[in-house]
ModelCIF file with pLDDT and N, C-alpha, C, O atoms, coordinates in Angstrom:
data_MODEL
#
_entry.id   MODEL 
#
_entity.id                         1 
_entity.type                       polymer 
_entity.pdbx_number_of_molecules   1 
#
_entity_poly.entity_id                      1 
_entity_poly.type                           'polypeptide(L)' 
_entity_poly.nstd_linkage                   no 
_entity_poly.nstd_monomer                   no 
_entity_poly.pdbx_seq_one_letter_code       
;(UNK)(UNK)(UNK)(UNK)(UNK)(UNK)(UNK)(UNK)(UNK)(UNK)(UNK)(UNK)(UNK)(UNK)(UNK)(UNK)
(UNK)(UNK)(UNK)(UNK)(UNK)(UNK)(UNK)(UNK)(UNK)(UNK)(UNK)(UNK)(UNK)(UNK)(UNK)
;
_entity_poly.pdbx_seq_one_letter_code_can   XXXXXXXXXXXXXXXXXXXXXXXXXXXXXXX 
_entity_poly.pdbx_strand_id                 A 
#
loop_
_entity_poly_seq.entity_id 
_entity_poly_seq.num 
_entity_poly_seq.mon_id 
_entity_poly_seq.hetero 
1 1  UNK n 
1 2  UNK n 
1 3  UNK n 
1 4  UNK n 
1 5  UNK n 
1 6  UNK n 
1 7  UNK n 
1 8  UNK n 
1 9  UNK n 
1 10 UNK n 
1 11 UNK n 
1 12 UNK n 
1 13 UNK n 
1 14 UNK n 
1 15 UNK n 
1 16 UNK n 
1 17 UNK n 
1 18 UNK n 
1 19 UNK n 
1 20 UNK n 
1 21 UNK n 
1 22 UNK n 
1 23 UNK n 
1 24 UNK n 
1 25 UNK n 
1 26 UNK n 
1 27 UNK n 
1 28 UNK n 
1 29 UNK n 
1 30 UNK n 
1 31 UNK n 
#
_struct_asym.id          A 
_struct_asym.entity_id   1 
#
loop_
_ma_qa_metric.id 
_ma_qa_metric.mode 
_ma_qa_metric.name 
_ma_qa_metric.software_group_id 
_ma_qa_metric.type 
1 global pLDDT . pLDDT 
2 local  pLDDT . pLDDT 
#
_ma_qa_metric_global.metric_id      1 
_ma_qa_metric_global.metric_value   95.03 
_ma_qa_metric_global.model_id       1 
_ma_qa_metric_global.ordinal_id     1 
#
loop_
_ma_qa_metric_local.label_asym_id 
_ma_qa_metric_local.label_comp_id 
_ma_qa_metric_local.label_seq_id 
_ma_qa_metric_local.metric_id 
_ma_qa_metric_local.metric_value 
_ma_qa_metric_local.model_id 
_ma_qa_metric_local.ordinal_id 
A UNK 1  2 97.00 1 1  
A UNK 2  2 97.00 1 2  
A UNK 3  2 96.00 1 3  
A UNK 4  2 96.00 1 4  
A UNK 5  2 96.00 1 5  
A UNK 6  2 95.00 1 6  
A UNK 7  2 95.00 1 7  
A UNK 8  2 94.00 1 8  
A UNK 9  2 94.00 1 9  
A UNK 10 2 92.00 1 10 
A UNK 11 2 90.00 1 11 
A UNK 12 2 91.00 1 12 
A UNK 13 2 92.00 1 13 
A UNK 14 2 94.00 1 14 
A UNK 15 2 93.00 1 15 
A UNK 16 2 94.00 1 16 
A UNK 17 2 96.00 1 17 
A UNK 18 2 96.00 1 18 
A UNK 19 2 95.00 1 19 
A UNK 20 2 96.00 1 20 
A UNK 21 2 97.00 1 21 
A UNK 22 2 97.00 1 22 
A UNK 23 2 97.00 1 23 
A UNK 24 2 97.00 1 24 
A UNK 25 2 97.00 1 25 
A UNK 26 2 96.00 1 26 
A UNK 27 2 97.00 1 27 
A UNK 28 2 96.00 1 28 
A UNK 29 2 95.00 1 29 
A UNK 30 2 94.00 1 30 
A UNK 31 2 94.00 1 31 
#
loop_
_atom_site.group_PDB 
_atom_site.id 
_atom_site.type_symbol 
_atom_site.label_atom_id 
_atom_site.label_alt_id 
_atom_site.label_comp_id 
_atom_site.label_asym_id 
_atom_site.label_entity_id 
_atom_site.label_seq_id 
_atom_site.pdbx_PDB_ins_code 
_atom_site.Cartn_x 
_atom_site.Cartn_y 
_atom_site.Cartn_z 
_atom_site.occupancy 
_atom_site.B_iso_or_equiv 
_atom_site.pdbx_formal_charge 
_atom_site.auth_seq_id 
_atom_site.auth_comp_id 
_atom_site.auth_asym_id 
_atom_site.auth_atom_id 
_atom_site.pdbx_PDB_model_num 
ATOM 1   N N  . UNK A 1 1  ? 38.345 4.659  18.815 1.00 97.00 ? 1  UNK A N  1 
ATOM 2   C CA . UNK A 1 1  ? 39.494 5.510  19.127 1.00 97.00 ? 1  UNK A CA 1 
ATOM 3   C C  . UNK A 1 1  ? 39.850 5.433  20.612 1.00 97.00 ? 1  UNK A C  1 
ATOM 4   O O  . UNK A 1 1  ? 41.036 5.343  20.929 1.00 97.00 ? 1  UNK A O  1 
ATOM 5   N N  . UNK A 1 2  ? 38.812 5.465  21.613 1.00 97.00 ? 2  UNK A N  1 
ATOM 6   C CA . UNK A 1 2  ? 38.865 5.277  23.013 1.00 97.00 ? 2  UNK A CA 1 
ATOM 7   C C  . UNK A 1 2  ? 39.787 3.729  22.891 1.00 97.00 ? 2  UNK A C  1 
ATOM 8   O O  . UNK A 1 2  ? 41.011 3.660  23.005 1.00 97.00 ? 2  UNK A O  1 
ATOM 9   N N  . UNK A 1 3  ? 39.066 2.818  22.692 1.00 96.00 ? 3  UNK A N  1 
ATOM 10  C CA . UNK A 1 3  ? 39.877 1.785  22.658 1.00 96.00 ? 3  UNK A CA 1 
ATOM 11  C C  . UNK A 1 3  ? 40.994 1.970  21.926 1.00 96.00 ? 3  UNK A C  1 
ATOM 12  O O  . UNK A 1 3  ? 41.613 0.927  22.131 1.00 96.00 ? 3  UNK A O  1 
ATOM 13  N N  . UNK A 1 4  ? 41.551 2.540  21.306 1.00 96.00 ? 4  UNK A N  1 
ATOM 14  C CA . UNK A 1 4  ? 42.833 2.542  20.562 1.00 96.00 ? 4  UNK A CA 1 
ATOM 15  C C  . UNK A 1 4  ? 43.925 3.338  22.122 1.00 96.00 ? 4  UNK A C  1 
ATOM 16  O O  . UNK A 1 4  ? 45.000 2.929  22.562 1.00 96.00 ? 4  UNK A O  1 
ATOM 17  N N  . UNK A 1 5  ? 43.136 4.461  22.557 1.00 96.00 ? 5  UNK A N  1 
ATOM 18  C CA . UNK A 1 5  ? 44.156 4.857  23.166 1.00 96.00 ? 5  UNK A CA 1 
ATOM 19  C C  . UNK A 1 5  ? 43.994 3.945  24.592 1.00 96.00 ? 5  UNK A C  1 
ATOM 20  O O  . UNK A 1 5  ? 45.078 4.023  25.169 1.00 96.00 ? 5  UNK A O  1 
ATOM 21  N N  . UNK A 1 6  ? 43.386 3.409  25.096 1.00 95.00 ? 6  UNK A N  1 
ATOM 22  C CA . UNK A 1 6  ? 43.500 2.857  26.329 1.00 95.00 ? 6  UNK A CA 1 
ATOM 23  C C  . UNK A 1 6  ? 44.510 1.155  25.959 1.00 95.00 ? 6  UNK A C  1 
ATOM 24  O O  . UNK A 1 6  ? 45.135 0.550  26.830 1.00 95.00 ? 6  UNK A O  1 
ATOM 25  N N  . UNK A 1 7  ? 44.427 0.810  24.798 1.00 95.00 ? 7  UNK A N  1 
ATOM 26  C CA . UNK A 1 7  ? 45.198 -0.391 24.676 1.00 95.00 ? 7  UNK A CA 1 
ATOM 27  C C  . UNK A 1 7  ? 46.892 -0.160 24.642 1.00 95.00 ? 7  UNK A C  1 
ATOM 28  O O  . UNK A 1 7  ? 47.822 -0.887 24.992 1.00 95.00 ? 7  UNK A O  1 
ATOM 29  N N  . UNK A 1 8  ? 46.814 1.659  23.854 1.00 94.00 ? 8  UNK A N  1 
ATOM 30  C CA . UNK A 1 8  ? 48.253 2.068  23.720 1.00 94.00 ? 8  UNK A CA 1 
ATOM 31  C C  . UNK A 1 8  ? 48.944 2.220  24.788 1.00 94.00 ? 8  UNK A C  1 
ATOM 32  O O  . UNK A 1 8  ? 50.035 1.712  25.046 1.00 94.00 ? 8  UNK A O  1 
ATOM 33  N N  . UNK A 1 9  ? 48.135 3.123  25.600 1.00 94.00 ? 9  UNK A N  1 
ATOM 34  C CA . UNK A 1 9  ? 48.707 3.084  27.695 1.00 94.00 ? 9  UNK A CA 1 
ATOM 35  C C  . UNK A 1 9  ? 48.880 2.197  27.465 1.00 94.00 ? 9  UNK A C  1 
ATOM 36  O O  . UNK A 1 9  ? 49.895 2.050  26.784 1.00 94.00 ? 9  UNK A O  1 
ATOM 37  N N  . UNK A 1 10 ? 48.217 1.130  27.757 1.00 92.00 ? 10 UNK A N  1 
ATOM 38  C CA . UNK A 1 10 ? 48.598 0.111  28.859 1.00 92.00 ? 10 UNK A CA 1 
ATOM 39  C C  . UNK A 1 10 ? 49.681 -0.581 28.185 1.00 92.00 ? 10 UNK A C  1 
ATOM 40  O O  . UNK A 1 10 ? 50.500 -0.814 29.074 1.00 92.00 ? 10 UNK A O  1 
ATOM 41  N N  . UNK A 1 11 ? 50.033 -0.946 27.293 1.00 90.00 ? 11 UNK A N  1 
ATOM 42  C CA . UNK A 1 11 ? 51.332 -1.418 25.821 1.00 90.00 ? 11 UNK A CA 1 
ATOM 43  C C  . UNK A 1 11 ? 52.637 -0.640 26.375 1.00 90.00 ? 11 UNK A C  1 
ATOM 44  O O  . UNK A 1 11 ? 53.716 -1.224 26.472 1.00 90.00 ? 11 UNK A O  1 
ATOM 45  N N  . UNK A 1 12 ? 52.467 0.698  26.727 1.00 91.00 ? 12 UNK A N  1 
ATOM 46  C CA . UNK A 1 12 ? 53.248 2.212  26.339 1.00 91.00 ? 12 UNK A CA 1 
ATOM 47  C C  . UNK A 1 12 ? 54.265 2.065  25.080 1.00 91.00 ? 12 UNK A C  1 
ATOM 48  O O  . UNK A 1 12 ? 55.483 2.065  24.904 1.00 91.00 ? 12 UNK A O  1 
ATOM 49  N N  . UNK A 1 13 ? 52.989 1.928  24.243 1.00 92.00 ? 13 UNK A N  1 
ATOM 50  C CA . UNK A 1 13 ? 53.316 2.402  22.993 1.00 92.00 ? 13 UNK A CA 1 
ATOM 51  C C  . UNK A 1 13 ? 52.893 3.374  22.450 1.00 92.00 ? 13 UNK A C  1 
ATOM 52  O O  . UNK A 1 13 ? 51.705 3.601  22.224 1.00 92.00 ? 13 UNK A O  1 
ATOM 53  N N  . UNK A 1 14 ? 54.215 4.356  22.060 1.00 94.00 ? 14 UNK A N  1 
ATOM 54  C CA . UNK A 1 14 ? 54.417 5.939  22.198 1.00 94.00 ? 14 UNK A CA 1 
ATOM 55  C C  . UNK A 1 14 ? 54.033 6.113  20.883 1.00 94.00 ? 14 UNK A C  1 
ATOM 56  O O  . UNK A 1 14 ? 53.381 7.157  20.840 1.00 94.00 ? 14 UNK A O  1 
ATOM 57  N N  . UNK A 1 15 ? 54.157 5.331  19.188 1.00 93.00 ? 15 UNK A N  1 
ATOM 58  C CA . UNK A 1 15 ? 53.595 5.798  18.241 1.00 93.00 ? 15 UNK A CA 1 
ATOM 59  C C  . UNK A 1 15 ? 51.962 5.350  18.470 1.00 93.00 ? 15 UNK A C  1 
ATOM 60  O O  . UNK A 1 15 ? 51.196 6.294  18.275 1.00 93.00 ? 15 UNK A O  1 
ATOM 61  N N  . UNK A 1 16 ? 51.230 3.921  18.896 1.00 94.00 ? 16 UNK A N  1 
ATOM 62  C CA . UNK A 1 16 ? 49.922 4.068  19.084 1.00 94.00 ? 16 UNK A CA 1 
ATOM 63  C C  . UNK A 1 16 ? 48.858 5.033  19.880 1.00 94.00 ? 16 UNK A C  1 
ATOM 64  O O  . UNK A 1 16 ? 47.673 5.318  19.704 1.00 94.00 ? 16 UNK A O  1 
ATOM 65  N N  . UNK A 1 17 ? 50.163 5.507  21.137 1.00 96.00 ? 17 UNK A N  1 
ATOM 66  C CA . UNK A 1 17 ? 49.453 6.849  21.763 1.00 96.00 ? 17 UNK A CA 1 
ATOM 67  C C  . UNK A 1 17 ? 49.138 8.108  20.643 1.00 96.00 ? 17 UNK A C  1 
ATOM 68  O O  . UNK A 1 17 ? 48.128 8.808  20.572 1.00 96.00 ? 17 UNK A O  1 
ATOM 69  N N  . UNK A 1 18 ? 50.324 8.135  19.827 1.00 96.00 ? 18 UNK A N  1 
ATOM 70  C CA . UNK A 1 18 ? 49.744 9.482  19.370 1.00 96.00 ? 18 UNK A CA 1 
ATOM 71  C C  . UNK A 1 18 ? 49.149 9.083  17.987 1.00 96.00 ? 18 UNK A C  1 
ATOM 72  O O  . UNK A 1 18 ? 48.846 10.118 17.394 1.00 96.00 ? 18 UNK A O  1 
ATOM 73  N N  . UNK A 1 19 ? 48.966 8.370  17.512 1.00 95.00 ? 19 UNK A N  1 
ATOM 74  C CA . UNK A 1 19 ? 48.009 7.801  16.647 1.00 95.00 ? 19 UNK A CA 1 
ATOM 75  C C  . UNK A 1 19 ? 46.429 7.719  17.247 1.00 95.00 ? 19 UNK A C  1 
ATOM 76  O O  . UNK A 1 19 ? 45.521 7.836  16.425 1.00 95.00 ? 19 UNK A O  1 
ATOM 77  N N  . UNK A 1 20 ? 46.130 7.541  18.516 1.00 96.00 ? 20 UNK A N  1 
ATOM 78  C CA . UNK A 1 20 ? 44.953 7.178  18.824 1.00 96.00 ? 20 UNK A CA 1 
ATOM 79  C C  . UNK A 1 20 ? 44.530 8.763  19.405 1.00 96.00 ? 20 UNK A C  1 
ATOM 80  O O  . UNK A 1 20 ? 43.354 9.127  19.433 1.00 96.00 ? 20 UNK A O  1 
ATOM 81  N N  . UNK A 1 21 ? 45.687 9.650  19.867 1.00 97.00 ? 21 UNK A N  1 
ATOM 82  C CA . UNK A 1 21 ? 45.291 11.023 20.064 1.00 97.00 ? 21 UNK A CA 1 
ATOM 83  C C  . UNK A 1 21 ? 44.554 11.732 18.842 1.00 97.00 ? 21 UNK A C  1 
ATOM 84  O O  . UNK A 1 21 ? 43.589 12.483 18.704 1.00 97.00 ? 21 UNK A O  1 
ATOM 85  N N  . UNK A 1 22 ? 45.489 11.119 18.033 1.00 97.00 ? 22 UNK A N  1 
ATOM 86  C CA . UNK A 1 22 ? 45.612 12.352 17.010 1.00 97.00 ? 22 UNK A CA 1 
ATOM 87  C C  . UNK A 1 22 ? 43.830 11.573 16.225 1.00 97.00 ? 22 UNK A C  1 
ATOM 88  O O  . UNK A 1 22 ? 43.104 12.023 15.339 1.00 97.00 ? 22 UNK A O  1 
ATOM 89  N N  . UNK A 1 23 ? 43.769 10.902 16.675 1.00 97.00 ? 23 UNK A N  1 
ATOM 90  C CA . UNK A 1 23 ? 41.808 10.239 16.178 1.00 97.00 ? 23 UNK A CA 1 
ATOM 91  C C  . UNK A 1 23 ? 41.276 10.737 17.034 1.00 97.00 ? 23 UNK A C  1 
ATOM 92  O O  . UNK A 1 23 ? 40.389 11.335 16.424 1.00 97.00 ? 23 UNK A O  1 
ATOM 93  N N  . UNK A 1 24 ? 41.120 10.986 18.177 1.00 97.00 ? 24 UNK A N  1 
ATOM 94  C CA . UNK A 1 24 ? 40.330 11.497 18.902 1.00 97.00 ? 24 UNK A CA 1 
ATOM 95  C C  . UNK A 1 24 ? 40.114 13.081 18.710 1.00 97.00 ? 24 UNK A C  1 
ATOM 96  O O  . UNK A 1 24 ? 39.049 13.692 18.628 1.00 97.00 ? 24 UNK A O  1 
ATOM 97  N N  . UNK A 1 25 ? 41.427 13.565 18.660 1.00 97.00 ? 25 UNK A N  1 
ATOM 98  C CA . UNK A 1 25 ? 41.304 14.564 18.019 1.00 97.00 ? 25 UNK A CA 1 
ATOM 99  C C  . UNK A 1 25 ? 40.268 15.021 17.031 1.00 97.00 ? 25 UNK A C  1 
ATOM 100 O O  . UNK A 1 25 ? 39.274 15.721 17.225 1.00 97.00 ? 25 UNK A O  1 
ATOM 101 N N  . UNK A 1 26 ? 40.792 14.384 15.763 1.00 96.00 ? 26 UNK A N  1 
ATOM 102 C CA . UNK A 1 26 ? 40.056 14.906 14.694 1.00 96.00 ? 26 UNK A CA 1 
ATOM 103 C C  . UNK A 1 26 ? 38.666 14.674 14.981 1.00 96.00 ? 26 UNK A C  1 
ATOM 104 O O  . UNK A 1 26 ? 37.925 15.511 14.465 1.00 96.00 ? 26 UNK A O  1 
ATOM 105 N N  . UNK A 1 27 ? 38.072 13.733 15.691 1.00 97.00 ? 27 UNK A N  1 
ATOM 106 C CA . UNK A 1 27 ? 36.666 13.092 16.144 1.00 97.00 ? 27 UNK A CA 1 
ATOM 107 C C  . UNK A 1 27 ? 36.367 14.529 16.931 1.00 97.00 ? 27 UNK A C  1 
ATOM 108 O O  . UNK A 1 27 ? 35.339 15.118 16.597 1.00 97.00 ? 27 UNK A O  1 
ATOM 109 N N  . UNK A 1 28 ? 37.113 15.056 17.841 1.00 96.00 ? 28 UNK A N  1 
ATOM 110 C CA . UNK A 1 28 ? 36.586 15.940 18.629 1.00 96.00 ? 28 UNK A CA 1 
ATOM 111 C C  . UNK A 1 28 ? 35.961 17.336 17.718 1.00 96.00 ? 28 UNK A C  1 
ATOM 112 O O  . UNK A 1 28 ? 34.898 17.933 17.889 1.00 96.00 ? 28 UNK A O  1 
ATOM 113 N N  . UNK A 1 29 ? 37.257 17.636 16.516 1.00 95.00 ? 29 UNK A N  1 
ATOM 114 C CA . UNK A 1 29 ? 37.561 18.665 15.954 1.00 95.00 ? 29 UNK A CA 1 
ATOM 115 C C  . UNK A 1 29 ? 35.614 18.899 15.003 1.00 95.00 ? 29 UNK A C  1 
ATOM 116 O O  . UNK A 1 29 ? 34.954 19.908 14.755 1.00 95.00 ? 29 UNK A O  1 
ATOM 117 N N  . UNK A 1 30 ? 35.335 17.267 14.733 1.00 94.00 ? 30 UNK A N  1 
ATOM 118 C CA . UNK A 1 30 ? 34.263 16.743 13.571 1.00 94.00 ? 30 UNK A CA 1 
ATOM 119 C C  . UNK A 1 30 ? 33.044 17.281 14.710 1.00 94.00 ? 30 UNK A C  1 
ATOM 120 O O  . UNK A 1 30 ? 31.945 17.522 14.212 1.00 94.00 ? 30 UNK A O  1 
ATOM 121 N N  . UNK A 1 31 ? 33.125 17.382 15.495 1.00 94.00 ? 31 UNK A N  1 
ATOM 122 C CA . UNK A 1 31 ? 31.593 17.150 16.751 1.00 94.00 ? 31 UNK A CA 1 
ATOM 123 C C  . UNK A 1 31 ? 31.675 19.100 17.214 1.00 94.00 ? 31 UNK A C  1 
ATOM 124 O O  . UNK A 1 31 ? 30.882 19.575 18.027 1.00 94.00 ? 31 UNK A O  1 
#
């Protein structure tokens, strides 16, 4: 997921940003 959102920055691709949020998210939500 880290790698999902650091590839989306650097792209600035605005649906992979919040796709890779919204995983980290739920990862955070799971812990």
């Amino acid at each position: 997921a880290q790698r999902a959102l650091d590839l989306a920055e650097g792209t600035n691709d605005t649906r992979a940003q919040a796709q890779a949020h919204n995983m980290l998210g739920i990862l955070a939500n799971s812990r």
